[in-house]
Protein backbone atom coordinates (compact mmCIF):
# COMPACT_ATOMS: atom_id res chain seq x y z
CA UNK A 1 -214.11 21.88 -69.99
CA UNK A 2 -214.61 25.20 -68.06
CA UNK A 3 -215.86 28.33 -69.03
CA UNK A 4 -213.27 30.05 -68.21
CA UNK A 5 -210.99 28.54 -70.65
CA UNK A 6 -213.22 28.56 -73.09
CA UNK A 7 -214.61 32.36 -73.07
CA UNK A 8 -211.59 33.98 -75.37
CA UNK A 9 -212.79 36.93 -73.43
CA UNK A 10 -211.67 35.67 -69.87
CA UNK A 11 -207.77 36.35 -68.72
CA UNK A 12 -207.73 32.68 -68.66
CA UNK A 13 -208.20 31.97 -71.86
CA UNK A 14 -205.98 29.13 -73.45
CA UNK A 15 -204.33 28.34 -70.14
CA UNK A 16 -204.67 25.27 -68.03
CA UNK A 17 -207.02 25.25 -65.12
CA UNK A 18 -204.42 25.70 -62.00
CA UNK A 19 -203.60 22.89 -60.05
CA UNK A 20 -201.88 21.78 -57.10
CA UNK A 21 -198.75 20.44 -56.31
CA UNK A 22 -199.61 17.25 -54.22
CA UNK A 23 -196.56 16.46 -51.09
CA UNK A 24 -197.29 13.74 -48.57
CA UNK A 25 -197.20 14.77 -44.84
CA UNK A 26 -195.93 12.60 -41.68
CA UNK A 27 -194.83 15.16 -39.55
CA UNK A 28 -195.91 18.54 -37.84
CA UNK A 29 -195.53 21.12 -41.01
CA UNK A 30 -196.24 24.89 -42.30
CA UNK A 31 -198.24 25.22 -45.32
CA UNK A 32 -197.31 27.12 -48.89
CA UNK A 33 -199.08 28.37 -51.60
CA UNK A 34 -200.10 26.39 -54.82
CA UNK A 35 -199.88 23.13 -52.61
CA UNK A 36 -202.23 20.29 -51.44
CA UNK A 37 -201.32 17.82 -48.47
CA UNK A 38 -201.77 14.53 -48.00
CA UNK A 39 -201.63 14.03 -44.63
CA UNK A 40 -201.04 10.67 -42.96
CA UNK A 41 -199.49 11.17 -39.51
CA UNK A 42 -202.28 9.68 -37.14
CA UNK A 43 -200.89 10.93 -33.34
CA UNK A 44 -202.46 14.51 -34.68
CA UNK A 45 -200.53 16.98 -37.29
CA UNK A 46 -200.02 20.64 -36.63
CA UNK A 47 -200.26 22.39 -39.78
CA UNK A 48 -199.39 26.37 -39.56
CA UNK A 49 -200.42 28.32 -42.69
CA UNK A 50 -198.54 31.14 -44.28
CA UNK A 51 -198.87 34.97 -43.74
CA UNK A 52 -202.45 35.38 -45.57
CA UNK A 53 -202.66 37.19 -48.94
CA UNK A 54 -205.08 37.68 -51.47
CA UNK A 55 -205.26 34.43 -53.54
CA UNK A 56 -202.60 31.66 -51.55
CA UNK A 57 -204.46 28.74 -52.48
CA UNK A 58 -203.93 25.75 -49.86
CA UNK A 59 -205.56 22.12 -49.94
CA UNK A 60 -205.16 19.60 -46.77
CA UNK A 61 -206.62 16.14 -46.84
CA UNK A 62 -206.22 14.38 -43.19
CA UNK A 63 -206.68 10.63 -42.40
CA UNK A 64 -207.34 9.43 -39.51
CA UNK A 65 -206.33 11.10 -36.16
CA UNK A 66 -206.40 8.65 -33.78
CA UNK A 67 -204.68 10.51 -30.99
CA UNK A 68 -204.04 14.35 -29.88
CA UNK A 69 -205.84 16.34 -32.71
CA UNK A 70 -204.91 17.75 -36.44
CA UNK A 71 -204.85 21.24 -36.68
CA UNK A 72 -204.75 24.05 -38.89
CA UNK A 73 -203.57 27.73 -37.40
CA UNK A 74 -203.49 31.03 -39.25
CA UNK A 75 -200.16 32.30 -38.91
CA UNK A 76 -201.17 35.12 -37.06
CA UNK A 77 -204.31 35.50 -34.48
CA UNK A 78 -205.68 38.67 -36.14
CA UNK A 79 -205.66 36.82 -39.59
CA UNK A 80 -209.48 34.99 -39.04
CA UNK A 81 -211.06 31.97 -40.82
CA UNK A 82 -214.38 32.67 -42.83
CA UNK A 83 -216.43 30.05 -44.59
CA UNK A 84 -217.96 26.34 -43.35
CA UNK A 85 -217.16 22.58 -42.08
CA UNK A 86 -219.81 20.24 -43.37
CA UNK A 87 -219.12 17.76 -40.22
CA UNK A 88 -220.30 14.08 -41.16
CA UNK A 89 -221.66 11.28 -38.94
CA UNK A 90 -219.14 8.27 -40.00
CA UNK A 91 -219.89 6.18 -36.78
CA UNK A 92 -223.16 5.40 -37.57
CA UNK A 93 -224.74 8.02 -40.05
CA UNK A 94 -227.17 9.66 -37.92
CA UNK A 95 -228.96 12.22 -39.88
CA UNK A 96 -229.12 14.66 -36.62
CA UNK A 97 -225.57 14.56 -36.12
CA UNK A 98 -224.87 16.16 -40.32
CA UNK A 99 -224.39 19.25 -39.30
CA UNK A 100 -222.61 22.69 -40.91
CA UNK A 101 -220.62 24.74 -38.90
CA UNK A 102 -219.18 28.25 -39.37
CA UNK A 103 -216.78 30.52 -37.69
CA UNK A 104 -217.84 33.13 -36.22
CA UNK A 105 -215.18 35.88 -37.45
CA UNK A 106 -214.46 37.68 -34.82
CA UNK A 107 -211.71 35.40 -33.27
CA UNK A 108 -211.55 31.97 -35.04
CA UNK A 109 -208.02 31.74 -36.33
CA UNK A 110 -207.50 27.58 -35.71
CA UNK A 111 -209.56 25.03 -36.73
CA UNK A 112 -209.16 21.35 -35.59
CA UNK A 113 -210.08 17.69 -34.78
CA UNK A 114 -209.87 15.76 -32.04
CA UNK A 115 -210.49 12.23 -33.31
CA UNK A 116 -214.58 12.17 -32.72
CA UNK A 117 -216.76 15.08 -31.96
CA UNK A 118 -214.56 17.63 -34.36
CA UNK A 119 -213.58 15.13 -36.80
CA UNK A 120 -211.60 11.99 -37.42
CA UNK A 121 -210.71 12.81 -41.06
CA UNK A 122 -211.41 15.99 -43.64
CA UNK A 123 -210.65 17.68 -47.11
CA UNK A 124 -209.76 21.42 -46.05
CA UNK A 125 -209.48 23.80 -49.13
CA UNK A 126 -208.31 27.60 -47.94
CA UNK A 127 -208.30 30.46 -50.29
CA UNK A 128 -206.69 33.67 -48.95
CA UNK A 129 -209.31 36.34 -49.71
CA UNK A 130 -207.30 39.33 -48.00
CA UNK A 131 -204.07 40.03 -45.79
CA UNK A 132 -206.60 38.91 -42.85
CA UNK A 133 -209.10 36.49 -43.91
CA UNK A 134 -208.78 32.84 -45.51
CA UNK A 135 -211.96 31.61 -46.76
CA UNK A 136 -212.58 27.58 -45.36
CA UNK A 137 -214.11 25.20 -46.93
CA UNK A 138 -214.15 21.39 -45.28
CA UNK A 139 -215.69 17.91 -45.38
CA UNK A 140 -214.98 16.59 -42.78
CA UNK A 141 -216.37 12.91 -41.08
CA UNK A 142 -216.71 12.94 -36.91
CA UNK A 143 -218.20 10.34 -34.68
CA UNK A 144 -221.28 10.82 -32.04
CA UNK A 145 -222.24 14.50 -31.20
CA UNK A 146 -220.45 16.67 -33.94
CA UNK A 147 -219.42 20.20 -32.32
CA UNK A 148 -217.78 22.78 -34.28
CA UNK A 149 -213.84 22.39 -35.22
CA UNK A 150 -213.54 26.30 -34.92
CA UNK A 151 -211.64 28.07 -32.61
């Protein structure tokens, strides 16, 4: 069990660890809080997240894109991405092609994947850590020369 249900001297003591509200996805969509998406639209998904705020917690898992690209986009182009993309060689699992990628912060507000290079398929989790920053974390599996899913 966690700690911090355990430790009678955490705020979270007694509760139930928070969890998501699962929703599956076949169409273009915006994201909300508290939610996770399953996403199985395969001509590419545009998913537009909400106004960032401290704490939002948003999952997105995307099958296969097998045309166009999946996408996620901050709401607003001043409200950046921070964190990684562990990108994953599915073709042929190429050690050279496991790379991590990061944004850069200064202008990466999208993040997406085109079907190879930038991914095929992914587990995105974003936490909103201010009103302009969402923290990124994502798995996500390419094909041949992995490039970064940032933009």
């Amino acid at each position: 069990m966690r700690s911090d249900v355990l430790n009678s001297s955490s705020n979270d003591y007694g509760k139930l660890p928070q969890a998501y509200k699962y929703s599956a996805k076949t169409a273009n969509f915006s994201a909300v809080d508290g939610h996770a998406y399953l996403v199985t639209k395969v001509d590419g998904c545009a998913v537009t997240l909400p106004s960032c705020e401290a704490g939002i917690k948003i999952k997105i898992i995307f099958g296969a894109v097998t045309s166009n690209t999946h996408s996620i986009t901050a709401a607003a182009t001043d409200e950046l991405l921070s964190g990684y993309a562990l990108m994953l060689d599915s073709a042929d699992g190429t050690v050279a092609q496991h790379k991590v990628f990061a944004p850069d912060e200064s202008d990466d507000d999208a993040f997406s994947m085109n079907g190879t290079t930038t991914g095929v398929s992914a587990e995105v989790e974003l936490l909103g850590r201010s009103d302009k920053k969402w923290q990124i974390e994502a798995r996500v599996y390419a094909s041949g020369a992995v490039a970064t899913p940032f933009a």
